[in-house]
Protein backbone atom coordinates (compact mmCIF):
# COMPACT_ATOMS: atom_id res chain seq x y z
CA UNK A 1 -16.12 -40.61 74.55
CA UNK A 2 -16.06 -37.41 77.02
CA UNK A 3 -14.12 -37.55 80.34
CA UNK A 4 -14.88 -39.97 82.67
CA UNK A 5 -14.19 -37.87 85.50
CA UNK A 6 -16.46 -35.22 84.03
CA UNK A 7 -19.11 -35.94 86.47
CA UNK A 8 -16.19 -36.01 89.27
CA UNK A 9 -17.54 -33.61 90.59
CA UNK A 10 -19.22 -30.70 91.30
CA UNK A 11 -15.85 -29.71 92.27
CA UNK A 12 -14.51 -29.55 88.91
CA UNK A 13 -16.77 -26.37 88.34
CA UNK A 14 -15.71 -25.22 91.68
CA UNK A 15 -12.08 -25.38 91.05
CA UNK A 16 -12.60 -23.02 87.61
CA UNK A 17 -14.92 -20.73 89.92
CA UNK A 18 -12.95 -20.64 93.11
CA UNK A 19 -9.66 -22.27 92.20
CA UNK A 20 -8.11 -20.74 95.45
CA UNK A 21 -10.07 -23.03 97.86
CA UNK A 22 -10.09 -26.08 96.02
CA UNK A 23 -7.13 -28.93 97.02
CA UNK A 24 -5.53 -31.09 94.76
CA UNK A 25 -4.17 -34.40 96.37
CA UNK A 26 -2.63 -37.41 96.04
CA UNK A 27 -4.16 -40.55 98.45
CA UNK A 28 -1.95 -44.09 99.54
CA UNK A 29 -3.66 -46.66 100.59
CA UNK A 30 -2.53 -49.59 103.03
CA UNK A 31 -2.88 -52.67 103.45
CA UNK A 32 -3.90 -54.22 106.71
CA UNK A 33 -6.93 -57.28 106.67
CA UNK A 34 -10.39 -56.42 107.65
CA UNK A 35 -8.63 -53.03 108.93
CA UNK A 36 -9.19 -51.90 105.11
CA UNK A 37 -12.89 -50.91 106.51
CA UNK A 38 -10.76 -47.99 108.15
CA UNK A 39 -10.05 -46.94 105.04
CA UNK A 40 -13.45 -47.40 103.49
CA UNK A 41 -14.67 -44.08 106.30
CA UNK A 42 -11.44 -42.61 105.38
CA UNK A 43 -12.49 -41.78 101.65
CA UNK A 44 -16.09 -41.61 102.41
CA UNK A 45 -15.46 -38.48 104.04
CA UNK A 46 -12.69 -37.54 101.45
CA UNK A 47 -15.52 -37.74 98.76
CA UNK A 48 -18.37 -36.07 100.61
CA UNK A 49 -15.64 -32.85 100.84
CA UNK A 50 -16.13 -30.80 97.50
CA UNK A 51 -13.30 -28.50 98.29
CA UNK A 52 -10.67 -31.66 97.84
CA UNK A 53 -10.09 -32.91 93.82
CA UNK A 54 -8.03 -36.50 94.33
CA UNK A 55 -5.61 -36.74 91.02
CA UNK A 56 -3.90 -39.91 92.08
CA UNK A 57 -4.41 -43.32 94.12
CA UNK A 58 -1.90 -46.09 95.17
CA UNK A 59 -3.21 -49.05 97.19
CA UNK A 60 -1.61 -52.59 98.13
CA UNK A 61 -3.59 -55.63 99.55
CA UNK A 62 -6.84 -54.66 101.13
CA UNK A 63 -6.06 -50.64 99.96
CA UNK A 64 -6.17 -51.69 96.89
CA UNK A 65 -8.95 -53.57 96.63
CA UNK A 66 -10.05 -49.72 98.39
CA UNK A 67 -8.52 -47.59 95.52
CA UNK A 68 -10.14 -49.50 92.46
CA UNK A 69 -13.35 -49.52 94.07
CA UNK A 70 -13.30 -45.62 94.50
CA UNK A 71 -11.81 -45.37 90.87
CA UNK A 72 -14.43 -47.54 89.77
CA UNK A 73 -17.37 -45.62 91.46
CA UNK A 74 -15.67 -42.45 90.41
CA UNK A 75 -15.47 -43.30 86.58
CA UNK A 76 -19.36 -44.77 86.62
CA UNK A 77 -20.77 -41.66 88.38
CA UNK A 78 -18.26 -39.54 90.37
CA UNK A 79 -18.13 -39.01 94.02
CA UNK A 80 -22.06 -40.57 95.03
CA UNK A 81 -21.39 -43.43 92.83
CA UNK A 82 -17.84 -44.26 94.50
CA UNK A 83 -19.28 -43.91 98.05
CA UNK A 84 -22.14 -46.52 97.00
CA UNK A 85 -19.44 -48.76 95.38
CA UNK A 86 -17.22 -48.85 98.72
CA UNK A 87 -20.10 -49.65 100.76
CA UNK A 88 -21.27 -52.49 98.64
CA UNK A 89 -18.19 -54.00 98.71
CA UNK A 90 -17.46 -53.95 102.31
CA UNK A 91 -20.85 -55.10 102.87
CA UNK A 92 -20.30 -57.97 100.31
CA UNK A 93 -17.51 -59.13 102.24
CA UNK A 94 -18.85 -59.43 105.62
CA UNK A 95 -19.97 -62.18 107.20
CA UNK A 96 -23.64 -61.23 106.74
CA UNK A 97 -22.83 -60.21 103.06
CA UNK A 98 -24.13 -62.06 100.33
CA UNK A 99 -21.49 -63.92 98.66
CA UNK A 100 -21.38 -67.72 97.87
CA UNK A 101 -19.64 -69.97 100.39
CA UNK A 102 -15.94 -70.50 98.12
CA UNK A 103 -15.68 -66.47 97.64
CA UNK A 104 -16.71 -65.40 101.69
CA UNK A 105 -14.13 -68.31 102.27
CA UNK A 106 -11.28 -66.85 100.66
CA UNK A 107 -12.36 -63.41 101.48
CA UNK A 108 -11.86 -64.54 105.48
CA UNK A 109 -8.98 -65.53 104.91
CA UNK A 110 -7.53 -62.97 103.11
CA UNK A 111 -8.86 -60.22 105.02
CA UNK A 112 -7.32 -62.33 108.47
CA UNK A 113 -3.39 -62.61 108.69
CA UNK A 114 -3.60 -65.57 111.17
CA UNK A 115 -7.27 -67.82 112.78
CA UNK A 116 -7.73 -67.31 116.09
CA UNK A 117 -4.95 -68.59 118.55
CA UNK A 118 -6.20 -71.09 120.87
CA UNK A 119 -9.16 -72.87 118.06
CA UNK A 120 -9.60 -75.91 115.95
CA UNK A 121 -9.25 -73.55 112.87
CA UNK A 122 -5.62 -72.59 113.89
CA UNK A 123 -4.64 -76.15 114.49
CA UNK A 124 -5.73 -76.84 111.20
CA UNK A 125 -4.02 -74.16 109.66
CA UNK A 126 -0.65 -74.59 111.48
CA UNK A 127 -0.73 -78.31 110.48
CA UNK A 128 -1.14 -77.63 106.61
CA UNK A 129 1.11 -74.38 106.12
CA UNK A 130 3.74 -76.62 108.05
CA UNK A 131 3.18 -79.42 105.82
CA UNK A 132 1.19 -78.25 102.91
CA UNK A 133 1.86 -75.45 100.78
CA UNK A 134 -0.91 -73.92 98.24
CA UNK A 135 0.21 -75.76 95.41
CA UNK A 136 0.05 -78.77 97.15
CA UNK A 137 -4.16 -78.24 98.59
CA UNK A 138 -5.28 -76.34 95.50
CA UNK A 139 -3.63 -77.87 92.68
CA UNK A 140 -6.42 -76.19 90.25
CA UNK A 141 -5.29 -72.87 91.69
CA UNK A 142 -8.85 -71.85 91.98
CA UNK A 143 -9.24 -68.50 92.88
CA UNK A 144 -12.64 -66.66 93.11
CA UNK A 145 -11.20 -63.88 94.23
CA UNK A 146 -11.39 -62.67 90.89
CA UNK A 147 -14.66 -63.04 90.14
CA UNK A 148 -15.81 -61.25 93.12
CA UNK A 149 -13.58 -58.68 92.00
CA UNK A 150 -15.03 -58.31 88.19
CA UNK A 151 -18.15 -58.55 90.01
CA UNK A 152 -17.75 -55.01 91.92
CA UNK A 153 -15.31 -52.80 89.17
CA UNK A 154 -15.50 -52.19 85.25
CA UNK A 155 -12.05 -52.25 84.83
CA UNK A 156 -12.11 -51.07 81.25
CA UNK A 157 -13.45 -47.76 82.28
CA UNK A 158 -10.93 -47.78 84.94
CA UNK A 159 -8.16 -48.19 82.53
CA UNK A 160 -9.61 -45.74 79.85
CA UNK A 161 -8.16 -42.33 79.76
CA UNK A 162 -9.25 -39.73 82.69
CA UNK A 163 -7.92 -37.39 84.63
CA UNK A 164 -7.00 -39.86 87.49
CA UNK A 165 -3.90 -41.72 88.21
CA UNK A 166 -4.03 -45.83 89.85
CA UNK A 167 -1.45 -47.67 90.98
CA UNK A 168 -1.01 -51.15 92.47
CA UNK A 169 1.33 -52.82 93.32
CA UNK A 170 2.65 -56.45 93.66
CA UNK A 171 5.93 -58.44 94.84
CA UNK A 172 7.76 -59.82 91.77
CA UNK A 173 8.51 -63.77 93.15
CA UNK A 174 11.69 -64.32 91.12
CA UNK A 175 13.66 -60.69 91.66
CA UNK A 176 12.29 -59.60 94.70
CA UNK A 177 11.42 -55.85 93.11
CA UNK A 178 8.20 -54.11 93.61
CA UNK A 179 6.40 -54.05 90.32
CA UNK A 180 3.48 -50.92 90.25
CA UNK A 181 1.05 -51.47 87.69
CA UNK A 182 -0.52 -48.10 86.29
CA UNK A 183 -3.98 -47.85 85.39
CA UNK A 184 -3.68 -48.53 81.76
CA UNK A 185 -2.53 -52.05 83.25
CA UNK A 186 -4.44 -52.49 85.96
CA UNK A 187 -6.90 -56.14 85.53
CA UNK A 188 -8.47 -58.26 88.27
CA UNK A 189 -5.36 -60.30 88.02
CA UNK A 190 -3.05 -57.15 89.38
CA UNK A 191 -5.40 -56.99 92.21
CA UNK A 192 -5.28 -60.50 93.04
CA UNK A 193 -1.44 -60.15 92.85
CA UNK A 194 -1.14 -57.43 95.29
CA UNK A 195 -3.40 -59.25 97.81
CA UNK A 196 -1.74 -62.66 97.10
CA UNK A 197 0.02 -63.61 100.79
CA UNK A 198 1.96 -66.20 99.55
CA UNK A 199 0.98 -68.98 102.50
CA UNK A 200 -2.67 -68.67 101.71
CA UNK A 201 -2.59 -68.60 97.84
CA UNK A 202 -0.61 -69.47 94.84
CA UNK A 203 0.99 -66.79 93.31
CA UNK A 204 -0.73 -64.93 90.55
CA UNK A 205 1.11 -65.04 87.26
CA UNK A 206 0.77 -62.07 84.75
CA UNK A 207 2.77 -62.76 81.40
CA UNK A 208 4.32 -65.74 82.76
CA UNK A 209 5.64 -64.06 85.79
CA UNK A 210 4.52 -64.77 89.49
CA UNK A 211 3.34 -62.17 92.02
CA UNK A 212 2.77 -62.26 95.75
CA UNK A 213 1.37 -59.18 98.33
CA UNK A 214 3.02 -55.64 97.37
CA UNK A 215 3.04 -55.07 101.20
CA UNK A 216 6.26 -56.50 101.26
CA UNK A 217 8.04 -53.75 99.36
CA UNK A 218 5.42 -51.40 98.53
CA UNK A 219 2.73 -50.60 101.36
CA UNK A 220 1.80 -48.17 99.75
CA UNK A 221 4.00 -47.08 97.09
CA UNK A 222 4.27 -42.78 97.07
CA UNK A 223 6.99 -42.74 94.53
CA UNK A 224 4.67 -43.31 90.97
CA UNK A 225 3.02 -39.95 91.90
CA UNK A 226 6.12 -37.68 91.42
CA UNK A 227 6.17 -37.85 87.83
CA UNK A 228 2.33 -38.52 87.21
CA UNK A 229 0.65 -35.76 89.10
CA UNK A 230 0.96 -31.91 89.42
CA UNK A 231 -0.02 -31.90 93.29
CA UNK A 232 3.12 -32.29 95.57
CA UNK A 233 0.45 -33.79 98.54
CA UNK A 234 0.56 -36.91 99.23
CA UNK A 235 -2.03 -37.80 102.42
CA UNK A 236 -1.21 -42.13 103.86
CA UNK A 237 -3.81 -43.50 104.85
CA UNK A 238 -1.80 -46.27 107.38
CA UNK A 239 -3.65 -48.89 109.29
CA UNK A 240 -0.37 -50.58 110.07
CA UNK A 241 1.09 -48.90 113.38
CA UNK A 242 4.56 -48.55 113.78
CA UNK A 243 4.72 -48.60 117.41
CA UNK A 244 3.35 -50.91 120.14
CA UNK A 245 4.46 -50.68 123.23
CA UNK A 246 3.17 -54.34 124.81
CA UNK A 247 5.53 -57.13 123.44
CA UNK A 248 3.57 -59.54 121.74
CA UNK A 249 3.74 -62.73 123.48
CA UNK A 250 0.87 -64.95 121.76
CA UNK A 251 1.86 -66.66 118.49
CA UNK A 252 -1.32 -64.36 116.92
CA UNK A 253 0.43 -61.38 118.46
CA UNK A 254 4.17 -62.16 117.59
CA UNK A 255 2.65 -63.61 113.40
CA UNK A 256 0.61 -59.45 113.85
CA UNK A 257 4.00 -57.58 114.83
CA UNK A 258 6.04 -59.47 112.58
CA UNK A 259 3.35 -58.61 109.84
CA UNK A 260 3.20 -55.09 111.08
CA UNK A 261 6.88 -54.62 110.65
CA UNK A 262 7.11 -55.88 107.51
CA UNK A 263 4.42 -54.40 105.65
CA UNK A 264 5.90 -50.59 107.57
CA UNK A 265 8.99 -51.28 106.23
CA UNK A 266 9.33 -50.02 102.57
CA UNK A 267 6.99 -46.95 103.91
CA UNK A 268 9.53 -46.22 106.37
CA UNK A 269 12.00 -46.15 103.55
CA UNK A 270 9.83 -44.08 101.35
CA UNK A 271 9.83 -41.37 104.02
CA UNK A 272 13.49 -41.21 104.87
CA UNK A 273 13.70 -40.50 101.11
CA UNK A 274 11.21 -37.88 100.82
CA UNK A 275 13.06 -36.17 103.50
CA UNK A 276 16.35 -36.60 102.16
CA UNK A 277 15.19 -34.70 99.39
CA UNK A 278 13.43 -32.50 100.87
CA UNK A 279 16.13 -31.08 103.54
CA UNK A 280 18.60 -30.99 99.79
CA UNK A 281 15.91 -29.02 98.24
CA UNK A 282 15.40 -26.78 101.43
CA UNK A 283 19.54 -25.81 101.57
CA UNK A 284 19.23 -24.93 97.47
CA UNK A 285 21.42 -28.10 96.71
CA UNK A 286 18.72 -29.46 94.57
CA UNK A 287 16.68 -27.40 92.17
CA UNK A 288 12.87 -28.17 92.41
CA UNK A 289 10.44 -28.89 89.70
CA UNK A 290 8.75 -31.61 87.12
CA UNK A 291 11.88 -31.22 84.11
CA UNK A 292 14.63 -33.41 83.54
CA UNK A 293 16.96 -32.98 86.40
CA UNK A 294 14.34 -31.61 89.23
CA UNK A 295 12.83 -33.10 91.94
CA UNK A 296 9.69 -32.30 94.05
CA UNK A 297 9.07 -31.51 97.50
CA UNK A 298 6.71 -34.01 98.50
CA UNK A 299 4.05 -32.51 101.24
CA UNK A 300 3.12 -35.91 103.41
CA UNK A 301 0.02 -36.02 105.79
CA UNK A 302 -1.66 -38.76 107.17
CA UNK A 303 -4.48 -40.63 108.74
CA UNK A 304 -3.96 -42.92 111.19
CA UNK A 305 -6.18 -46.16 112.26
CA UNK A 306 -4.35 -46.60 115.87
CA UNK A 307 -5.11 -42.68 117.32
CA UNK A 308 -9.22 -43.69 116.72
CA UNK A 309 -11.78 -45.78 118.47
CA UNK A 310 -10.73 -49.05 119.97
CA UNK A 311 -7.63 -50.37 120.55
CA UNK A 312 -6.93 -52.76 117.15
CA UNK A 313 -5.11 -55.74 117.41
CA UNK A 314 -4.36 -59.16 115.60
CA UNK A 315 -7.36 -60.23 117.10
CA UNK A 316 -9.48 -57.76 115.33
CA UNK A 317 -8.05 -57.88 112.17
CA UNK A 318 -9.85 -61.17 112.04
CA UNK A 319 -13.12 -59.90 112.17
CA UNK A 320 -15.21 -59.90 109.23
CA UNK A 321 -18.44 -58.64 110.74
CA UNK A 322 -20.86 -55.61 109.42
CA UNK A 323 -20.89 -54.11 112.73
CA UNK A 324 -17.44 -54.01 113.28
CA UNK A 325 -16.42 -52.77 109.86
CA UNK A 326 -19.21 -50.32 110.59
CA UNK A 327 -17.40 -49.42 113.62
CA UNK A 328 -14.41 -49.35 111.48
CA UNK A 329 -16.05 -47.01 108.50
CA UNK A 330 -17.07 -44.45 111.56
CA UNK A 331 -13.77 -44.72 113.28
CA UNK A 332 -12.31 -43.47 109.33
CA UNK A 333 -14.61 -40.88 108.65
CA UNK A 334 -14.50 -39.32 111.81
CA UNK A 335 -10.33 -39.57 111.62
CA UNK A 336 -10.67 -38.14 108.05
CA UNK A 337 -12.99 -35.18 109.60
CA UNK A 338 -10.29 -34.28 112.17
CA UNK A 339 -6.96 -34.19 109.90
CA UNK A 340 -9.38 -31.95 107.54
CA UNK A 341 -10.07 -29.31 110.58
CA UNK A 342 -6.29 -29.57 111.45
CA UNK A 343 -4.41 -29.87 108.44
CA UNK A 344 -6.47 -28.44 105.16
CA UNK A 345 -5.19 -25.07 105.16
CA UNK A 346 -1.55 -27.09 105.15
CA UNK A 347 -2.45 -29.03 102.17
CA UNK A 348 -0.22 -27.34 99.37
CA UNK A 349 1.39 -25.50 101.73
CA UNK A 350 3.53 -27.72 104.24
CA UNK A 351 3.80 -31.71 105.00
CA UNK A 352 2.21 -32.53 108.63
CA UNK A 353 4.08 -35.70 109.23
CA UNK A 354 7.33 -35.41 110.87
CA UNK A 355 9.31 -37.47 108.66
CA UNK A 356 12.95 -37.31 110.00
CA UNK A 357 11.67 -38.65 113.39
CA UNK A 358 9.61 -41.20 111.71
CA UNK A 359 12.42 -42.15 109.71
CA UNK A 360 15.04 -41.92 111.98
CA UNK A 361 16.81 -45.04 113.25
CA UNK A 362 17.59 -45.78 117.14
CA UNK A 363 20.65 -44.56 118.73
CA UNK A 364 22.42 -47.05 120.90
């Protein structure tokens, strides 16, 4: 069977032709609700630029849900095919999408960290996660998130051998450890694990062991692509913002922050590692390289949803409508357009994220 990534791209041929203006990256994906369709622009614009080759993916939650969708596309057809398959997802999804009532139901709801504050649907939901857990209203665990999700990707061709790297990941229930699952093992069932918020459904068992959301220790995970890729580049895509200077008041607002924080968290750490290592490298007290015994000098960048359009909130992260993850989708491409007229000559060159301030910790 020839490569799937052999139609990848025009930029394949480009690379042997002009391998000096061709960039090799690595993309991480977060989670975040209906903010995903930030992501969705993001990697539109990603694909439509010839002079960038992606070699690896890691998503969690609503990223990815993202990353096997471009995977997917990108194994059926390359870059056209992966643009078509994000868009028919996102439009799937939405409230004027066409999916039956159980699957737009549990897309809502996934895609929507809290209801509204102040509406019937809250009060309903505050009385049963108070009193009702989800083994206790779905005792058949049904779930059609996965069928929606076999409905969009081939996920044998995404697991068959190519050029690019996938990772998910998911929250193992009984040790509390992040567990990534590569491509080879990536099923419907590892997507369903990393979106699994633990109030809203059952946790998803995979050989007998249960899995909630990777947000909590993996949002996204960087750490896979050390050993897995040649490019040191890693570019975030984070639709989680780590600052906010109102103090949330509402119970919507305080359930967002506390959300927000959480699902930062393990990024945070990720960073303050990569520039640990970095700084070592830097003063010659670590020797760089992919052998036993080396360590790379990981090159961060990223794209954030909070410097764009509108001002994003819990309330938004509600929505599920076309427009507004059309809004979304423009807001990302036109982010994605920016970083590449500030920050492509950097790529392979130089990180653009500060990381010691963003991993620094308050001073009393």
């Amino acid at each position: 069977m020839k490569k799937i990534f052999a139609s990848l791209l025009p930029s394949r041929a480009a690379e042997r032709n002009h391998p000096s203006s061709i960039k090799r990256i690595n993309l991480a994906l977060q989670g975040g609700g209906a903010h995903g369709a930030f992501t969705w622009g993001v990697l539109e614009q990603l694909l439509s630029d010839e002079r960038l080759v992606v070699e690896g993916i890691s998503g969690t939650s609503a990223g990815a849900m993202n990353a096997v969708m471009l995977a997917d596309g990108l194994a059926r057809g390359g870059r056209a095919e992966a643009q078509k398959r994000l868009a028919d997802f996102w439009r799937a999804v939405s409230s004027s999408g066409n999916l039956p009532t159980l699957q737009r139901t549990v897309m809502e709801r996934l895609l929507s960290f809290t209801p509204l504050e102040g509406t019937p649907v809250q009060a309903w939901f505050g009385a049963l996660s108070r009193y009702f857990s989800p083994y206790d209203v779905n005792p058949l665990n049904i779930n059609p998130l996965k069928d929606l999700i076999e409905r969009f990707v081939d996920f044998e061709a995404l697991r068959a051998d190519c050029d690019l790297q996938i990772f998910i990941s998911a929250t193992n229930v009984q040790t509390g450890r992040v567990r990534i699952f590569p491509r080879q093992k990536i099923t419907a069932d590892a997507v369903m694990a990393s979106a699994c918020l633990p109030l809203l459904f059952r946790a998803v068992e995979i050989d007998g062991v249960p899995y909630w959301d990777g947000g909590y220790l993996g949002n996204p995970v960087i750490f896979p692509f050390f050993r897995s890729t040649t490019t040191e580049d890693v570019l975030v895509v984070q639709i989680n913002p780590l600052v906010r200077q109102a103090t949330p008041m509402s119970s919507s607002e305080i359930m967002n922050r506390i959300n927000e924080i959480t699902f930062n968290s393990s990024l945070i750490d990720e960073y303050r590692a990569i520039e640990f290592v970095a700084r070592l490298i830097d003063q010659g007290r670590l020797p760089r390289g992919t052998k036993p015994g080396q360590y790379r000098r990981i090159n961060v960048h990223r794209i954030l949803l909070d410097r764009f359009g509108t001002h994003f909130d819990a309330f938004s992260k509600l929505s599920t409508d076309y427009d507004f993850f059309e809004m979304l989708r423009v807001s990302g491409r036109r982010a994605a357009r920016r970083f590449l007229d500030e920050h492509f000559d950097d790529i392979g060159v130089t990180g653009t994220v500060d990381l010691r301030t963003e991993a620094q910790a308050e001073r009393a």
